[in-house]
Protein backbone atom coordinates (compact mmCIF):
# COMPACT_ATOMS: atom_id res chain seq x y z
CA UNK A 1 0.00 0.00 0.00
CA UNK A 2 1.13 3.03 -0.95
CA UNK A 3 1.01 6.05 1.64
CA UNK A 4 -0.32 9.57 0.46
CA UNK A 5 2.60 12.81 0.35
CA UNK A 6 2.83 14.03 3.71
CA UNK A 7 1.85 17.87 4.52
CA UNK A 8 4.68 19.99 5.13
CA UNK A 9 3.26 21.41 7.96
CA UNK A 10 2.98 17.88 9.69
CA UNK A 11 7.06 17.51 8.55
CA UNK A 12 9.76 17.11 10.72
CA UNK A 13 11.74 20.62 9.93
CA UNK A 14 14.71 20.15 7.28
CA UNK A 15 17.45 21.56 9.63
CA UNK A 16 16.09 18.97 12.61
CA UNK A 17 16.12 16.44 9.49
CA UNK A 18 19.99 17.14 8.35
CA UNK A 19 20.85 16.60 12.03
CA UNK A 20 18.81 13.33 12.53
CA UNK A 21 19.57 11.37 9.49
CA UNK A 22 23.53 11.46 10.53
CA UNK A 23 22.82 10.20 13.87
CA UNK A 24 19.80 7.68 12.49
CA UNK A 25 22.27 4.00 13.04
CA UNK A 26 22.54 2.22 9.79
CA UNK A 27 20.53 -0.83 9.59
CA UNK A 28 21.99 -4.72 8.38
CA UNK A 29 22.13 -5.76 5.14
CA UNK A 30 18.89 -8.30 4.38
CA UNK A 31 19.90 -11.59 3.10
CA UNK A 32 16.95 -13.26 2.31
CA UNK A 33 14.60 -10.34 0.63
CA UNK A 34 11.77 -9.14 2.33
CA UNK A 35 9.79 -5.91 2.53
CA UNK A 36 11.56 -2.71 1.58
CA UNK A 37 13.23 -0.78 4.08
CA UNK A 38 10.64 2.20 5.50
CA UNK A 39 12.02 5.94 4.44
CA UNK A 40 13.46 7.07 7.29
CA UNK A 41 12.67 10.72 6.88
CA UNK A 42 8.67 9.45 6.89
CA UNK A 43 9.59 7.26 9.85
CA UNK A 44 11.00 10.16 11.32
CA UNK A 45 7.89 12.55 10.61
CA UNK A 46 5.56 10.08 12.03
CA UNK A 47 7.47 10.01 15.53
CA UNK A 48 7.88 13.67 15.49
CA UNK A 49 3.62 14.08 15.06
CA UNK A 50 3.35 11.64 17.33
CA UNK A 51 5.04 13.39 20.10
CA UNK A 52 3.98 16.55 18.81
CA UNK A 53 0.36 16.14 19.27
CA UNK A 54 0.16 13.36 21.91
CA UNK A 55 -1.75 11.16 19.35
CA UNK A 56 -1.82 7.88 20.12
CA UNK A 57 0.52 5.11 17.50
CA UNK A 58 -2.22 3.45 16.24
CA UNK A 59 -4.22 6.74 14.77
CA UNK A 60 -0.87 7.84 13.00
CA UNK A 61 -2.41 9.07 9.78
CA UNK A 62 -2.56 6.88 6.89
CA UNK A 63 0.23 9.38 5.63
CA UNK A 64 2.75 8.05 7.60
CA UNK A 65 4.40 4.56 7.44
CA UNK A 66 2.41 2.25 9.51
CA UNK A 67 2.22 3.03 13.38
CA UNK A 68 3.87 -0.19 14.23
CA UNK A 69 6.88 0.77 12.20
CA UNK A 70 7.09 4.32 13.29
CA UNK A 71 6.45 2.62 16.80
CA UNK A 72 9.17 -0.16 16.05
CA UNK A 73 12.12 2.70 15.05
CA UNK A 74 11.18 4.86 17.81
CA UNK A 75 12.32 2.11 20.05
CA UNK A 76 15.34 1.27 18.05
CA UNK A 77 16.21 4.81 17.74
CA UNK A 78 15.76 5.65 21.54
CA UNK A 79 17.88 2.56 22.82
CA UNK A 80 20.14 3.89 20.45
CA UNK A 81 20.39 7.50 22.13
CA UNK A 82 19.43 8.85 18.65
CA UNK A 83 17.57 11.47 20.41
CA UNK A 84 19.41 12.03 23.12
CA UNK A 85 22.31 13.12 21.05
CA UNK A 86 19.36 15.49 18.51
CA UNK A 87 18.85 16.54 21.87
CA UNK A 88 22.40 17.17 22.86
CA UNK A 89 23.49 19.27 19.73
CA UNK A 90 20.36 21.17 19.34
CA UNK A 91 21.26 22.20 22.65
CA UNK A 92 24.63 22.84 21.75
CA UNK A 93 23.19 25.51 19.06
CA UNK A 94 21.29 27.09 21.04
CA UNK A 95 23.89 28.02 23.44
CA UNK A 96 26.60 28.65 20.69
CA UNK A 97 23.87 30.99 19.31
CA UNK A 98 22.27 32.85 21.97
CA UNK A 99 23.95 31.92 25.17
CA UNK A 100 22.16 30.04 28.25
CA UNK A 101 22.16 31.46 31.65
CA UNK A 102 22.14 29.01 34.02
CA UNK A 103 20.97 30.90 37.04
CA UNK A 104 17.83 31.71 35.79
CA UNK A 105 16.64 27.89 35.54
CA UNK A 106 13.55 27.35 37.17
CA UNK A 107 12.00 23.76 38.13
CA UNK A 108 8.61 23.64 37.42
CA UNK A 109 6.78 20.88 39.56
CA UNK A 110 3.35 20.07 40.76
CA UNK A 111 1.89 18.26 44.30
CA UNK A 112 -1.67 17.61 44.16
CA UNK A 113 -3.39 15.21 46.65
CA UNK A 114 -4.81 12.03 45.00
CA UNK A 115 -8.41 12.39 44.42
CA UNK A 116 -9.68 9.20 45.65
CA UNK A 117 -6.49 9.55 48.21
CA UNK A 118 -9.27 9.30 51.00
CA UNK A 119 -7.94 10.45 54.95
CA UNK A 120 -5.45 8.11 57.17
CA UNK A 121 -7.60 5.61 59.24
CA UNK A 122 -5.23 3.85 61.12
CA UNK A 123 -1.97 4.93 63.32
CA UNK A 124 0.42 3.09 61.78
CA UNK A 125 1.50 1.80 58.22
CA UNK A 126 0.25 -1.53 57.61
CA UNK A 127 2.20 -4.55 58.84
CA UNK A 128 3.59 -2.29 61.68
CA UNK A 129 0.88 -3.11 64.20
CA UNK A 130 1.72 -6.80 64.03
CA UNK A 131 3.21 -8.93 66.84
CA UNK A 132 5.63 -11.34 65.97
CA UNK A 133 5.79 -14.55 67.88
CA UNK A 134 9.23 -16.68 68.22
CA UNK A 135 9.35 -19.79 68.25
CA UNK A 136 12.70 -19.49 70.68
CA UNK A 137 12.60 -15.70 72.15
CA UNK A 138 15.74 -13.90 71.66
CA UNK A 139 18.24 -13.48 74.71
C-alpha cells in the first residue's frame, strides 16, 4: 500500500532532518529479501507528530508509514540515544547561538493530593501493628 505525500506542515523541519539522518544508526544488510526498508525521513515525521500532538501510535495518519513501524524505530532509535544526542546538539546551538544562563533555571513541579487519596484511618502503616511470635525468644 502506498502512503499519500505528507503535509509539510505535519514535517519534521529540514534543519532537525539534516541533524537526525547522521545520527539515524545504519541498519543490516537483508539476506533473504523481504519488505523494503521504510524511508526514514517518513519514519522520522511520524514520531515527530506523534510526540507533537500526543496522538496515540495506532491513529498515525494513513500518511505516515504504519504506526507499528514508526512505533518499532522509535524504540530502536531511543535505545540507540538517537535522540538524546538530537537533543544534545540542538542544545549545543542554542547556546553557541544565543547563550544560556544558568541561574535563571527554574524547576517547574506540581503536588496535588490524589483524588480518591481518602484520609489516614489507622496509626500506623500496615504490617507495623503486628506482633511477631518466636518460636525461641531472643536473649
Amino acid at each position: 500500500m502506498k502512503t499519500r505525500e505528507i503535509p509539510a506542515n505535519w514535517r519534521c523541519p529540514e534543519e532537525v532532518w539534516e541533524v537526525l539522518k547522521d545520527l539515524i544508526p545504519a541498519e543490516p544488510e537483508k539476506l533473504k529479501g523481504g519488505r523494503p526498508r521504510a524511508n526514514a525521513r517518513a519514519v522520522a515525521d511520524g514520531i515527530f507528530y506523534v510526540l507533537r500532538t500526543g496522538l496515540l501510535w495506532k491513529a498515525l495518519p494513513p500518511c505516515f508509514p504504519s504506526s507499528s513501524t514508526c512505533h518499532k524505530y522509535f524504540q530502536i532509535w531511543g535505545e540507540k540515544q538517537v535522540f538524546e544526542e538530537l537533543w544534545r546538539r540542538g542544545l549545543g546551538k542554542y547556546l553557541y547561538r544565543k547563550g544560556i544562563d544558568w541561574n535563571k533555571l527554574n524547576l517547574d513541579t506540581s503536588h496535588v493530593k490524589a483524588p480518591l487519596g481518602g484520609e489516614k484511618n489507622r496509626p500506623f502503616p500496615r504490617g507495623q501493628e503486628k506482633v511477631r511470635k518466636q518460636k525461641i525468644p531472643a536473649g
